[in-house]
PDB file of N, CA and C in Angstrom:
ATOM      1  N   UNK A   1     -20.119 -11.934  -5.129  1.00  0.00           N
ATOM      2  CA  UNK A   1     -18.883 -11.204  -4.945  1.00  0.00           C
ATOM      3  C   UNK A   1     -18.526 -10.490  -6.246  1.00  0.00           C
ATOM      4  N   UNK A   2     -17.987  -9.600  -6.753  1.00  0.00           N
ATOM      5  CA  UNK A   2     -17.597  -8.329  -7.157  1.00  0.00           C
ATOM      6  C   UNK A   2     -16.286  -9.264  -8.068  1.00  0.00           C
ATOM      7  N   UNK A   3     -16.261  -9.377  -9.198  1.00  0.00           N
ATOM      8  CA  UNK A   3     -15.197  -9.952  -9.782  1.00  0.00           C
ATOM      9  C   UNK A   3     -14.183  -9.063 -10.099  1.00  0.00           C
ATOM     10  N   UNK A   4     -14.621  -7.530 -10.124  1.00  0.00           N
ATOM     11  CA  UNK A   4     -13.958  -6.900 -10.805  1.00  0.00           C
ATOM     12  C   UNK A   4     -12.301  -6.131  -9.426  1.00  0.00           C
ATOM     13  N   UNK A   5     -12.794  -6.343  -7.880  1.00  0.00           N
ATOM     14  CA  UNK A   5     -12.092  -6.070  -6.982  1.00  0.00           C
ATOM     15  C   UNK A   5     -12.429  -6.937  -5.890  1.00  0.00           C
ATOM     16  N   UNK A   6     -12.059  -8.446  -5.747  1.00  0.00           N
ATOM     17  CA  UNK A   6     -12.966  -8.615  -4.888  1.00  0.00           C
ATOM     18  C   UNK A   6     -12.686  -8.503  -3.205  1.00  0.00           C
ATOM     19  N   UNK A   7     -13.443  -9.144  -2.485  1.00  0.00           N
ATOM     20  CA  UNK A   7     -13.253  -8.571  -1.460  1.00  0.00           C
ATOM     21  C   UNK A   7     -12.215  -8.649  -0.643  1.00  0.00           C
ATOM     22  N   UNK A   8     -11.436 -10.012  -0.620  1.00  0.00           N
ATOM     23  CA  UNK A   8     -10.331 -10.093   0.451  1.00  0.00           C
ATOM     24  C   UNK A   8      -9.215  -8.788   0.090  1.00  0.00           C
ATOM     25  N   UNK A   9      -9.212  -8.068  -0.769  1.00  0.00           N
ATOM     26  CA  UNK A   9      -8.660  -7.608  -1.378  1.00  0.00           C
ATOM     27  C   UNK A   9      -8.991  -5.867  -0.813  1.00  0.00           C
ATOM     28  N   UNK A  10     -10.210  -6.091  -0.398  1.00  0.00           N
ATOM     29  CA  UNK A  10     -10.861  -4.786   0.047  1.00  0.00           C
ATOM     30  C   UNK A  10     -10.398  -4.538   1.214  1.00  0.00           C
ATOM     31  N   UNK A  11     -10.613  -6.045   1.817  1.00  0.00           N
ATOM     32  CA  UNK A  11     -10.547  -6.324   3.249  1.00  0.00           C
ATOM     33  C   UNK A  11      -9.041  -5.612   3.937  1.00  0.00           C
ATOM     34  N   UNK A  12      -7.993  -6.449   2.889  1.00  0.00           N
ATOM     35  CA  UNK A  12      -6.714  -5.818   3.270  1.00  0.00           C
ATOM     36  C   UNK A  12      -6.204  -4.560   3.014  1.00  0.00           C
ATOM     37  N   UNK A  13      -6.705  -4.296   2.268  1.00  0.00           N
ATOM     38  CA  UNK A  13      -6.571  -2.052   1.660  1.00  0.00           C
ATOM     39  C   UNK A  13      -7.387  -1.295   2.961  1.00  0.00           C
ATOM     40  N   UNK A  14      -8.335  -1.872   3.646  1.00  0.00           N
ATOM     41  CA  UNK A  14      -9.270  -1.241   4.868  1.00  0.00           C
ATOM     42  C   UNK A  14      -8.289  -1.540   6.548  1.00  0.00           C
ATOM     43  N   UNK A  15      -7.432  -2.760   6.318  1.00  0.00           N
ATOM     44  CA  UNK A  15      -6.645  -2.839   7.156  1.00  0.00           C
ATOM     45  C   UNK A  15      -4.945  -2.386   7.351  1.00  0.00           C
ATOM     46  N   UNK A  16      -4.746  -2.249   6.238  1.00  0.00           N
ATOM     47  CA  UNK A  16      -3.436  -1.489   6.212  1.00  0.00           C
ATOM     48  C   UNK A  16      -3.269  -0.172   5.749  1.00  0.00           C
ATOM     49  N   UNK A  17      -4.682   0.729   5.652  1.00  0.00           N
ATOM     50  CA  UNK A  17      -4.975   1.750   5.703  1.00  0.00           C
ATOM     51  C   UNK A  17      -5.302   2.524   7.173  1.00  0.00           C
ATOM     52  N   UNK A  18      -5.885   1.579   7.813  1.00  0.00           N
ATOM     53  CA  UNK A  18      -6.229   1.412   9.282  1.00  0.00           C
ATOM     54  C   UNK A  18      -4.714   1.800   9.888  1.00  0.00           C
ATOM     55  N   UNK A  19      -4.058   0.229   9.374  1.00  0.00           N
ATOM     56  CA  UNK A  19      -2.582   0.513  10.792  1.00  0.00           C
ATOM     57  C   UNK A  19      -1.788   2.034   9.817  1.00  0.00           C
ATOM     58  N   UNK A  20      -1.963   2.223   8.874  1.00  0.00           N
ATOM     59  CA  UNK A  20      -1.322   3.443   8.570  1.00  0.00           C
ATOM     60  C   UNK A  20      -1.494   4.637   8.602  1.00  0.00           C
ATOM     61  N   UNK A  21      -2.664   5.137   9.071  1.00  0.00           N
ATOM     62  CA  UNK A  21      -3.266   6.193  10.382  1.00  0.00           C
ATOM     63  C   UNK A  21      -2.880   6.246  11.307  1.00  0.00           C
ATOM     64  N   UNK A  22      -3.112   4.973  12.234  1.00  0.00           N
ATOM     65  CA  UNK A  22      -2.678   4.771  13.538  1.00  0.00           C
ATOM     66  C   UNK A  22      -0.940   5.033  14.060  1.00  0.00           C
ATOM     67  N   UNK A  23      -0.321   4.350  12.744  1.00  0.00           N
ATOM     68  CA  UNK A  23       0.958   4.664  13.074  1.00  0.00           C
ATOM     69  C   UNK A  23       1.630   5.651  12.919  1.00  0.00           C
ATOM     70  N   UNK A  24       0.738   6.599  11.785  1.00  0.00           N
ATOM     71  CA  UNK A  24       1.197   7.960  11.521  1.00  0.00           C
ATOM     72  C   UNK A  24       0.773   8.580  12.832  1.00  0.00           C
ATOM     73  N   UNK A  25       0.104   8.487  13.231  1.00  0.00           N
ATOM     74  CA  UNK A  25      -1.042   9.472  14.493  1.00  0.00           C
ATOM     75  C   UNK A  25       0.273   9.272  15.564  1.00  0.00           C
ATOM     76  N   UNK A  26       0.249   7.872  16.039  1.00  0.00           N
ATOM     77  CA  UNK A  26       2.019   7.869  16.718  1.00  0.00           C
ATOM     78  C   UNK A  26       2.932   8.577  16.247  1.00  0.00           C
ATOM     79  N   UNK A  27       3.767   8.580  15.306  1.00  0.00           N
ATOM     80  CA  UNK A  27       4.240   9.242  14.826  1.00  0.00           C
ATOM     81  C   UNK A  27       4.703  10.469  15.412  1.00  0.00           C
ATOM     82  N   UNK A  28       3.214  11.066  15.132  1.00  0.00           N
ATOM     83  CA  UNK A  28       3.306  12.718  14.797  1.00  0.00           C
ATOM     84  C   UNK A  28       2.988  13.149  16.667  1.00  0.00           C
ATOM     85  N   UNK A  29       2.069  12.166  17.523  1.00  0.00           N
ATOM     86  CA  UNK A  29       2.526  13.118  19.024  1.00  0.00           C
ATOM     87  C   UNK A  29       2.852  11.345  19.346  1.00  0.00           C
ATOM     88  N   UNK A  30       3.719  11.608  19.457  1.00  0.00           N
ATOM     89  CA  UNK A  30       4.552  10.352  20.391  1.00  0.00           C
ATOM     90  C   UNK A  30       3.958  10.278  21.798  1.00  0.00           C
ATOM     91  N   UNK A  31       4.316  11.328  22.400  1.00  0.00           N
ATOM     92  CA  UNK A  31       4.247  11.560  24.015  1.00  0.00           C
ATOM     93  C   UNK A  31       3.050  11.042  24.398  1.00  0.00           C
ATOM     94  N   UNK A  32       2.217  11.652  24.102  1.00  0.00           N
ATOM     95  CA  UNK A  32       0.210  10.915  24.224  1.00  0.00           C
ATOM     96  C   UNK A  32       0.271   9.289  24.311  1.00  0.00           C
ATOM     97  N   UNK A  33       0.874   8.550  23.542  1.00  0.00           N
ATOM     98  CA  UNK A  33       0.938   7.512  23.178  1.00  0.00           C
ATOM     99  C   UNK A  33       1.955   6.463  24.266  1.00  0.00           C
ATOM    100  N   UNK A  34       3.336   7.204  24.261  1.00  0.00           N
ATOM    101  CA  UNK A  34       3.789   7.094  24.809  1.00  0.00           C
ATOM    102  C   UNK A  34       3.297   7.074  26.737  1.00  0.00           C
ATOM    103  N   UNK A  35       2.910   8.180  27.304  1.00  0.00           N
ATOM    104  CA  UNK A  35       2.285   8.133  28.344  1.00  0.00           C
ATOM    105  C   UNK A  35       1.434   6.945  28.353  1.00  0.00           C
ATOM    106  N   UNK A  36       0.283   6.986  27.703  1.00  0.00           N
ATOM    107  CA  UNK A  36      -0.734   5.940  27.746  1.00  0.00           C
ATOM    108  C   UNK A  36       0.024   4.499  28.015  1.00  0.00           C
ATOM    109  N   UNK A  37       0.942   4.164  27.167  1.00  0.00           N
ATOM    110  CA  UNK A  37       1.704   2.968  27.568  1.00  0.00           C
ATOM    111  C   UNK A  37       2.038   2.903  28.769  1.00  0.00           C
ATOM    112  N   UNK A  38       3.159   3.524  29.437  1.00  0.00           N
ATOM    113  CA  UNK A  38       3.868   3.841  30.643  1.00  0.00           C
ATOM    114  C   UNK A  38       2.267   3.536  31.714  1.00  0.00           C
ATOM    115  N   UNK A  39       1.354   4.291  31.352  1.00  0.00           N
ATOM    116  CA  UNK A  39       0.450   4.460  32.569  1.00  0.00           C
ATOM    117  C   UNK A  39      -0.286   2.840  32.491  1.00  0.00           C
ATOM    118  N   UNK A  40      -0.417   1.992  31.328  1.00  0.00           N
ATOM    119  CA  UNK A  40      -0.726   0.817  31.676  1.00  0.00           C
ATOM    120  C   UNK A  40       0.209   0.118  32.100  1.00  0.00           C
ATOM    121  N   UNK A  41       1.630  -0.223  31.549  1.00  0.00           N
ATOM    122  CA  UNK A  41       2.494  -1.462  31.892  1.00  0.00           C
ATOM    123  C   UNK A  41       3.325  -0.944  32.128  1.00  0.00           C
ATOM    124  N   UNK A  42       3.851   0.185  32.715  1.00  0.00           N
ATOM    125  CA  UNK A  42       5.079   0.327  33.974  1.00  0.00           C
ATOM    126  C   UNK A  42       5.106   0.864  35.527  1.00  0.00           C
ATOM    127  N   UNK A  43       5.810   0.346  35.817  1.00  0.00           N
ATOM    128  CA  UNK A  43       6.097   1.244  37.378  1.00  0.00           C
ATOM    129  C   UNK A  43       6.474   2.577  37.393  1.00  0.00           C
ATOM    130  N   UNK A  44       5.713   3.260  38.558  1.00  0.00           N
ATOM    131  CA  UNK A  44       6.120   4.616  38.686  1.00  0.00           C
ATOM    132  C   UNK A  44       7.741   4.967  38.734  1.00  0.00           C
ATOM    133  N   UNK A  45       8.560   4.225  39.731  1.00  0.00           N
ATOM    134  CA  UNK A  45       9.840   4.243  39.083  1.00  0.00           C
ATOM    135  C   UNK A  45      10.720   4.311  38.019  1.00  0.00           C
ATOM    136  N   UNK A  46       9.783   3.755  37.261  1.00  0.00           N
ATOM    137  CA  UNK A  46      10.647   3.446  36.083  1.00  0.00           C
ATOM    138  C   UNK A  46      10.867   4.284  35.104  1.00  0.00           C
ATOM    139  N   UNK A  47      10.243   6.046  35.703  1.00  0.00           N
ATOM    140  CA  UNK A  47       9.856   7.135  34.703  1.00  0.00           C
ATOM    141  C   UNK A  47      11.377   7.576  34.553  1.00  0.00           C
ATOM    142  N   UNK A  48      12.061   8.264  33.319  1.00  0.00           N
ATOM    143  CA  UNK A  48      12.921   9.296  33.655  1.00  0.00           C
ATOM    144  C   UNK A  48      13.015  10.016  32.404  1.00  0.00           C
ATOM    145  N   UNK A  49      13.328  10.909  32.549  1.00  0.00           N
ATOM    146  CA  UNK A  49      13.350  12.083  31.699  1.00  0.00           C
ATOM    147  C   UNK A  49      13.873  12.263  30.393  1.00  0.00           C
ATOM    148  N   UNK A  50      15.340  11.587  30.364  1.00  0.00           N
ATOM    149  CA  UNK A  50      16.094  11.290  29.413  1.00  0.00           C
ATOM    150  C   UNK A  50      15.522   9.865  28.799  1.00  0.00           C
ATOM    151  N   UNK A  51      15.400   9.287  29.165  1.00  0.00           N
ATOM    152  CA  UNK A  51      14.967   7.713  28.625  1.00  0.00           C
ATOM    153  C   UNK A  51      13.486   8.593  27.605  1.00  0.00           C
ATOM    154  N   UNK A  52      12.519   9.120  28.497  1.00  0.00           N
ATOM    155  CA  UNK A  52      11.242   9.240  27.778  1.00  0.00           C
ATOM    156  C   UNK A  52      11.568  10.051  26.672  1.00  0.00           C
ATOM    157  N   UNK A  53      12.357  11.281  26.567  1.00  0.00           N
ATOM    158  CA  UNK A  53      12.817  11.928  25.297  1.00  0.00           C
ATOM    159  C   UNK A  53      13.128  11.152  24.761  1.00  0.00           C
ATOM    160  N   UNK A  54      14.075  10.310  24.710  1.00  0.00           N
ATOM    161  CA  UNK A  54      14.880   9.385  23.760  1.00  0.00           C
ATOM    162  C   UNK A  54      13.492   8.704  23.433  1.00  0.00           C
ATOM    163  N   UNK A  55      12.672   7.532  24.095  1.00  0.00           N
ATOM    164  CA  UNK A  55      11.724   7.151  23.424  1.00  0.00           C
ATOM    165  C   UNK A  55      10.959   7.810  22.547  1.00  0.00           C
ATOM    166  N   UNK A  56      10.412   9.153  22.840  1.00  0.00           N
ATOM    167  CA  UNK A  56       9.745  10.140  22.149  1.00  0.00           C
ATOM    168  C   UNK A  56      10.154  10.050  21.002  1.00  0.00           C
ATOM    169  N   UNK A  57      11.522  10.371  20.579  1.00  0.00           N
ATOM    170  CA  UNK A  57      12.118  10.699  19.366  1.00  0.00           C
ATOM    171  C   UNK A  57      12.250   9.362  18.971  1.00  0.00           C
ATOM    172  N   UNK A  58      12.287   8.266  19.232  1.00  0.00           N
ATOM    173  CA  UNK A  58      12.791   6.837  18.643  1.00  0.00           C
ATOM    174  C   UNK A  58      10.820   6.950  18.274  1.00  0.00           C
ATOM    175  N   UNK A  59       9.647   6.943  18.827  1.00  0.00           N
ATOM    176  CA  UNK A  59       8.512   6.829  17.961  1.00  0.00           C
ATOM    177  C   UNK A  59       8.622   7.580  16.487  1.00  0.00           C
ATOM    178  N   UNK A  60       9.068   9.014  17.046  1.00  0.00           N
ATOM    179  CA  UNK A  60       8.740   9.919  15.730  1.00  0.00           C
ATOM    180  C   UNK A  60       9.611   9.257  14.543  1.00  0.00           C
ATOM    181  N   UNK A  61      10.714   8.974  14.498  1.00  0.00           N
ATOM    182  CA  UNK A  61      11.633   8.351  13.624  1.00  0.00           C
ATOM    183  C   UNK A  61      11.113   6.913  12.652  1.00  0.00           C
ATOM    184  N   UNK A  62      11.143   5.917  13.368  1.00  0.00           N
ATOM    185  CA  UNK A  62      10.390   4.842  13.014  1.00  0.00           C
ATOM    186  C   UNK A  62       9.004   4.681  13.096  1.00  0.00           C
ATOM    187  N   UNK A  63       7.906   5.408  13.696  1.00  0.00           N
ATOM    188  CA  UNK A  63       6.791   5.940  13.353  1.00  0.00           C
ATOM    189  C   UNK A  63       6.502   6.043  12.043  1.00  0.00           C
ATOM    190  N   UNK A  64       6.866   6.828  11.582  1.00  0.00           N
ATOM    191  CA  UNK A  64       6.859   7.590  10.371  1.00  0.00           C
ATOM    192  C   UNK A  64       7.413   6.923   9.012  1.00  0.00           C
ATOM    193  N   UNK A  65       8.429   6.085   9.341  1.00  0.00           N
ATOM    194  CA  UNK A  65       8.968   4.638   8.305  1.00  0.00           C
ATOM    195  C   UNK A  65       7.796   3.635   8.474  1.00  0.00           C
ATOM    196  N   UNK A  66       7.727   3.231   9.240  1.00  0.00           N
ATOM    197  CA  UNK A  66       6.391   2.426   9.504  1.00  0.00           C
ATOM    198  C   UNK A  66       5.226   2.238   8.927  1.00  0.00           C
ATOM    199  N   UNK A  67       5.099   3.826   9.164  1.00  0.00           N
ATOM    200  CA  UNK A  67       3.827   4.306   8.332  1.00  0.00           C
ATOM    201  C   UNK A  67       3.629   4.350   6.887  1.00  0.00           C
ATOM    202  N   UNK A  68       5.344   4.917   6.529  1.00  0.00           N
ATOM    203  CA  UNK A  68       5.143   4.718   4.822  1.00  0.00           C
ATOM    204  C   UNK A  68       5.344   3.518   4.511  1.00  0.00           C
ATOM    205  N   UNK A  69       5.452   2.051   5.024  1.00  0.00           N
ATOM    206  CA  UNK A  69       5.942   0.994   5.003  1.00  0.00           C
ATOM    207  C   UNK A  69       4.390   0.140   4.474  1.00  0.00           C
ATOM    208  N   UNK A  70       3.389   0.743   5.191  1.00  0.00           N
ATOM    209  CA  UNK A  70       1.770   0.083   5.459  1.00  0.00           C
ATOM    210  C   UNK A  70       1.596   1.229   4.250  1.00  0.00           C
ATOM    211  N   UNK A  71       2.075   2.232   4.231  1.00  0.00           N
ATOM    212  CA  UNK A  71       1.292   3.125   2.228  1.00  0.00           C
ATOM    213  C   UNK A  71       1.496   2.139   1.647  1.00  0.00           C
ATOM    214  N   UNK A  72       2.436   1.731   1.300  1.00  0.00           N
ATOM    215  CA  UNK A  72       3.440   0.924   0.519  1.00  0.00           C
ATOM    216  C   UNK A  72       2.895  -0.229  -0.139  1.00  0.00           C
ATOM    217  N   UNK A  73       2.354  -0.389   1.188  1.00  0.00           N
ATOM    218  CA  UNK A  73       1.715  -2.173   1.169  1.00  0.00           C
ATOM    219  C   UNK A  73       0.328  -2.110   0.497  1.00  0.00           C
ATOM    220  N   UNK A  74      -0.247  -1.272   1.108  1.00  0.00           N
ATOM    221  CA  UNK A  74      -1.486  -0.876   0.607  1.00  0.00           C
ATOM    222  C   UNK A  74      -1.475  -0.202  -0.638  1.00  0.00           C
ATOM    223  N   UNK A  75      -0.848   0.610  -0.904  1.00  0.00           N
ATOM    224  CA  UNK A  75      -1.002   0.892  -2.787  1.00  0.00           C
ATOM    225  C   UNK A  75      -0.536  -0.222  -3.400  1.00  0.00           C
ATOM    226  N   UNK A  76       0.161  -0.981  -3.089  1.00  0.00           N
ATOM    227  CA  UNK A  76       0.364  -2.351  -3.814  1.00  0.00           C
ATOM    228  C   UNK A  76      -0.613  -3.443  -4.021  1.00  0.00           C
ATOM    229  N   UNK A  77      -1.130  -3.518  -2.838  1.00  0.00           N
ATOM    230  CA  UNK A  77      -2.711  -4.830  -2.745  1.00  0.00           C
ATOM    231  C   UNK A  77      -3.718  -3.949  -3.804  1.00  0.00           C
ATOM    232  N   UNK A  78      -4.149  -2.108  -3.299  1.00  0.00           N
ATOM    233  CA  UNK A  78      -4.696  -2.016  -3.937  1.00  0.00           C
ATOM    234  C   UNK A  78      -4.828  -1.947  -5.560  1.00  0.00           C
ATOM    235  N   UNK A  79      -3.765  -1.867  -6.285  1.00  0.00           N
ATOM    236  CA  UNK A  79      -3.082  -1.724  -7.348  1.00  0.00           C
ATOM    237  C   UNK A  79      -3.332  -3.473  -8.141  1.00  0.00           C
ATOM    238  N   UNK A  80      -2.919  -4.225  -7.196  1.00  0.00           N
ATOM    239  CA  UNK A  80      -2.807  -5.836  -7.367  1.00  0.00           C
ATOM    240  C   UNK A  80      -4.519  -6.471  -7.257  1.00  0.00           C
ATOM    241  N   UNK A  81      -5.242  -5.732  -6.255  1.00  0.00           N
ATOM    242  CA  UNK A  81      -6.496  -6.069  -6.255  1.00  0.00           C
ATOM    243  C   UNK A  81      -7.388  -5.334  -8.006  1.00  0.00           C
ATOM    244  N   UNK A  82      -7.350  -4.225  -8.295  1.00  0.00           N
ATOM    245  CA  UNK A  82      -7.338  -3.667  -9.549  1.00  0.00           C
ATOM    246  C   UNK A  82      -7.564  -4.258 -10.440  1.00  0.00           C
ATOM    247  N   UNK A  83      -5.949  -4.754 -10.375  1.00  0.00           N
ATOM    248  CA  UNK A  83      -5.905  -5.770 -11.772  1.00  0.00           C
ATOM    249  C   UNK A  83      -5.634  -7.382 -11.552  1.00  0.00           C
ATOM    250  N   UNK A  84      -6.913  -7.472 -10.972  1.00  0.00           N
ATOM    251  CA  UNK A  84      -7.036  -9.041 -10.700  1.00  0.00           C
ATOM    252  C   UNK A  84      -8.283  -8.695 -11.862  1.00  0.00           C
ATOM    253  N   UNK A  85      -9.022  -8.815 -12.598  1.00  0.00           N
ATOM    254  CA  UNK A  85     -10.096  -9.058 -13.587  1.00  0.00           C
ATOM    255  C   UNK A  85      -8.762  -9.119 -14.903  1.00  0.00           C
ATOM    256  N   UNK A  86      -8.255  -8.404 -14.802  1.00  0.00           N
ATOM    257  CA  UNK A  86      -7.115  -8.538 -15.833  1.00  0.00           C
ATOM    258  C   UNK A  86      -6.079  -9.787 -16.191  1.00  0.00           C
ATOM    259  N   UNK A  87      -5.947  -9.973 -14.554  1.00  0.00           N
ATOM    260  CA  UNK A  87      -4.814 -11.118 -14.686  1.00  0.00           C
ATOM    261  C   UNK A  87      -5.618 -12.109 -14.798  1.00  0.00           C
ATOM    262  N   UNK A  88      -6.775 -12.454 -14.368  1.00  0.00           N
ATOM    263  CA  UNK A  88      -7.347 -13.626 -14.153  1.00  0.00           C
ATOM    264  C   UNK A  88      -8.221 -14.067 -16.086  1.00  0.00           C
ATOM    265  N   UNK A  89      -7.866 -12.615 -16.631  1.00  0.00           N
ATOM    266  CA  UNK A  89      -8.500 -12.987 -17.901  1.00  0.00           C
ATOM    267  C   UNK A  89      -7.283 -13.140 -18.771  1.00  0.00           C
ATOM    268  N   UNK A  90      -6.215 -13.010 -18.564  1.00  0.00           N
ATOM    269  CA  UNK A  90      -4.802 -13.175 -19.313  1.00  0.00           C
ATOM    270  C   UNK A  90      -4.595 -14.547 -19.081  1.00  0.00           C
ATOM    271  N   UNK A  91      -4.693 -15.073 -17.888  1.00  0.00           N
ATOM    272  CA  UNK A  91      -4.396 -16.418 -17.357  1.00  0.00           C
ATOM    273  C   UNK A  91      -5.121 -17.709 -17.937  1.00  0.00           C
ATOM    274  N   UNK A  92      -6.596 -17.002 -18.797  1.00  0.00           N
ATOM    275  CA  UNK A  92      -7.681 -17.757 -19.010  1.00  0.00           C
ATOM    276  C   UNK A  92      -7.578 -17.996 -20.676  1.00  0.00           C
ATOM    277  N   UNK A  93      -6.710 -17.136 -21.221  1.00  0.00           N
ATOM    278  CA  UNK A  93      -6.492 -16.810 -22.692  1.00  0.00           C
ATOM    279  C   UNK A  93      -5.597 -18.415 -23.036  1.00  0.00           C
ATOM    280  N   UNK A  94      -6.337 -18.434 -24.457  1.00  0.00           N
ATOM    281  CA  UNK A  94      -4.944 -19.589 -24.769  1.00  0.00           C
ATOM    282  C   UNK A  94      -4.384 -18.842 -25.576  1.00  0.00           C
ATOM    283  N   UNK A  95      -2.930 -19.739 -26.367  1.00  0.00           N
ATOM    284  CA  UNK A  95      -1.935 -19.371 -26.814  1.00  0.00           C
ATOM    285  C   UNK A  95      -1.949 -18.456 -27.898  1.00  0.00           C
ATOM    286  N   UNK A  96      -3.318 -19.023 -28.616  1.00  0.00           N
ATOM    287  CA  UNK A  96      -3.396 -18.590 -30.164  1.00  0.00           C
ATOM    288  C   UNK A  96      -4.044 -16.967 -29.762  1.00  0.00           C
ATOM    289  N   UNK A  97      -4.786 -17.208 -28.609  1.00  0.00           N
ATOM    290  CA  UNK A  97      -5.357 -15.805 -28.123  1.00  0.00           C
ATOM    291  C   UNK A  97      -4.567 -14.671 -28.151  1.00  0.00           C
ATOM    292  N   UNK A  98      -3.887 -15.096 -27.075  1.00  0.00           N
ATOM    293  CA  UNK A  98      -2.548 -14.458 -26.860  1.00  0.00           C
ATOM    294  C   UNK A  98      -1.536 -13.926 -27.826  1.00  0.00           C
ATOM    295  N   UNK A  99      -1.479 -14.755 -28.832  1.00  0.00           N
ATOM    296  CA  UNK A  99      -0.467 -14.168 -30.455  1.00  0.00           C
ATOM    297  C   UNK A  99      -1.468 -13.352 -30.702  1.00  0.00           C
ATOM    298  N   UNK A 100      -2.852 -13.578 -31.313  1.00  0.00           N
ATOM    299  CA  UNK A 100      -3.469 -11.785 -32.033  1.00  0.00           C
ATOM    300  C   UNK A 100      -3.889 -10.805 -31.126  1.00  0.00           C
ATOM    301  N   UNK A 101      -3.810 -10.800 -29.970  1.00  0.00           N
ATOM    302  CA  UNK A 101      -3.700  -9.647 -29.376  1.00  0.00           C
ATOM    303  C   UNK A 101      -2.312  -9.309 -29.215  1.00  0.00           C
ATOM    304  N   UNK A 102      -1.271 -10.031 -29.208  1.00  0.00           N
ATOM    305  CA  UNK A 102       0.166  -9.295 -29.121  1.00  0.00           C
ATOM    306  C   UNK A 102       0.332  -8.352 -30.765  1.00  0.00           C
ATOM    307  N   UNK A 103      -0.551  -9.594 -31.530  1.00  0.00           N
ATOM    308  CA  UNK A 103      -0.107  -8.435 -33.289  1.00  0.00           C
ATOM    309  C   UNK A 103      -1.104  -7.525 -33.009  1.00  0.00           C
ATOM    310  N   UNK A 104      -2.462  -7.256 -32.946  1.00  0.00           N
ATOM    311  CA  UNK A 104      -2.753  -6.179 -32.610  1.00  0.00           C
ATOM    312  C   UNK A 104      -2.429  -5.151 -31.635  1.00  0.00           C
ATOM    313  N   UNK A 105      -1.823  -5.335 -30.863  1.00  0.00           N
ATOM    314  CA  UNK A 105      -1.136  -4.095 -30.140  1.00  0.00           C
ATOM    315  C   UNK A 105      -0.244  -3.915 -30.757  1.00  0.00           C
ATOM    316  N   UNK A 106       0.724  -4.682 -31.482  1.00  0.00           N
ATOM    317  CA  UNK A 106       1.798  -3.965 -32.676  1.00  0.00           C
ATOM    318  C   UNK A 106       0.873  -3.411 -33.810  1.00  0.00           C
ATOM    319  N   UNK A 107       0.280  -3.564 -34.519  1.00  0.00           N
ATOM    320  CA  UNK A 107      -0.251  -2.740 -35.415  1.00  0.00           C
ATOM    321  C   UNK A 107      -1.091  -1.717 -34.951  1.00  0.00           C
ATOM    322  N   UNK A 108      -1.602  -1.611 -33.719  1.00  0.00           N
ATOM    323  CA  UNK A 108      -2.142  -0.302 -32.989  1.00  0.00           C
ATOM    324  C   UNK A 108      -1.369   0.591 -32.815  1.00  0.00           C
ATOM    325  N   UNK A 109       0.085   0.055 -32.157  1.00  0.00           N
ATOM    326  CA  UNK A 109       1.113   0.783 -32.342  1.00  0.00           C
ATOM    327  C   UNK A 109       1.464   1.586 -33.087  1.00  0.00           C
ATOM    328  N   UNK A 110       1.613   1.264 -34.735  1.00  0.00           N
ATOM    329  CA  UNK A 110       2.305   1.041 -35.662  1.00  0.00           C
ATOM    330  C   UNK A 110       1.781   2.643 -36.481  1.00  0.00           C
ATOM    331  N   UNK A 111       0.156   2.437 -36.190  1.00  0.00           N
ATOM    332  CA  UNK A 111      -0.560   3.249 -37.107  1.00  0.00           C
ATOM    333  C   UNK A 111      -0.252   4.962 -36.306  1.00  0.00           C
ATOM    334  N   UNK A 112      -0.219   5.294 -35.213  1.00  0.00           N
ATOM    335  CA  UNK A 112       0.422   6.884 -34.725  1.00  0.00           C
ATOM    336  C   UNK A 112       1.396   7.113 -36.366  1.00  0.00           C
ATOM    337  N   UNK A 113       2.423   6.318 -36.440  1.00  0.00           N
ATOM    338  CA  UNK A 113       3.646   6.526 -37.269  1.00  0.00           C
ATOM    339  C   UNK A 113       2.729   6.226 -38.833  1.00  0.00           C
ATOM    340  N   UNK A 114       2.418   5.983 -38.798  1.00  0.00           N
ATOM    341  CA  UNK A 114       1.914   5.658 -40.220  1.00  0.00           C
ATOM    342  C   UNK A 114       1.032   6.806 -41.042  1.00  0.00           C
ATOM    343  N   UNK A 115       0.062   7.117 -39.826  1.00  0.00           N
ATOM    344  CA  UNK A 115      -0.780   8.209 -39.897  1.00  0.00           C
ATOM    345  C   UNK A 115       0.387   9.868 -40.051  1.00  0.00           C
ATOM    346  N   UNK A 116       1.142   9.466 -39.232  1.00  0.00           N
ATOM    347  CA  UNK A 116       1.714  10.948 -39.528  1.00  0.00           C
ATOM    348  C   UNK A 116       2.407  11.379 -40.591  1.00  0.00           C
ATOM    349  N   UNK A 117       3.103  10.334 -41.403  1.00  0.00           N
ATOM    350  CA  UNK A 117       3.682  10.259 -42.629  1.00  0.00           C
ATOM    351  C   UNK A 117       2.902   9.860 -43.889  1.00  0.00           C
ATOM    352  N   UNK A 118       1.727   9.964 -43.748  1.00  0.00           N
ATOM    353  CA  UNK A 118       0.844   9.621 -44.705  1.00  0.00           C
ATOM    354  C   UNK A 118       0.322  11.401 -44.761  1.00  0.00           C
ATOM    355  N   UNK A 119       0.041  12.098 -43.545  1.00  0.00           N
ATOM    356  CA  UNK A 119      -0.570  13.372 -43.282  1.00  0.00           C
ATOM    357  C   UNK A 119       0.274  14.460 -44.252  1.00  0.00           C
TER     358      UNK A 119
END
């Protein structure tokens, strides 16, 4: 396995990339979607005109929240999957580790300002 992203990590960026197509694709033609439902699990009665607009527009609305809801999620895992080699090597550091890399990033810092007033 891949230390640097590993996979469950893949797994879930491939699945909430997935439902966030799908729900955009709703979204954007409701009606298609909409029909398809109606034609599996309702009665012909139960069609009407005003109700199906109103549904129409209740997909496009929350569709579309939905959808940025699963971006959301997914730039986050993937972002969090990223920097798992990172966290898992911060986590692994001991204390004393941890102090000279905090002073070296202050004196990495330090030198921009140092360098320019020396120039």
């Amino acid at each position: 396995m891949d230390e640097r992203f590993p996979l469950i990590y893949q797994i879930i960026c491939i699945i909430l990339t997935a439902l966030f197509v799908w729900s955009f694709v709703v979204a954007r033609e409701p009606r298609q979607w909409r029909r398809l439902y109606q034609s599996k699990f309702c009665r012909a009665e139960d069609f009407s005109v005003n109700r199906n607009k109103r549904i129409d527009e209740n997909l496009k609305r929350y569709g579309i929240i939905v959808a940025m809801l699963f971006l959301v999620a997914d730039v986050g895992f993937f972002l969090w999957g990223a920097s798992y080699q990172d966290r898992i090597k911060s986590e692994s550091m001991s204390k004393e580790e941890r102090l000279h890399l905090e002073e070296q990033e202050k004196i990495q810092s330090k030198m921009p300002h140092l360098l320019k007033r020396g120039g």
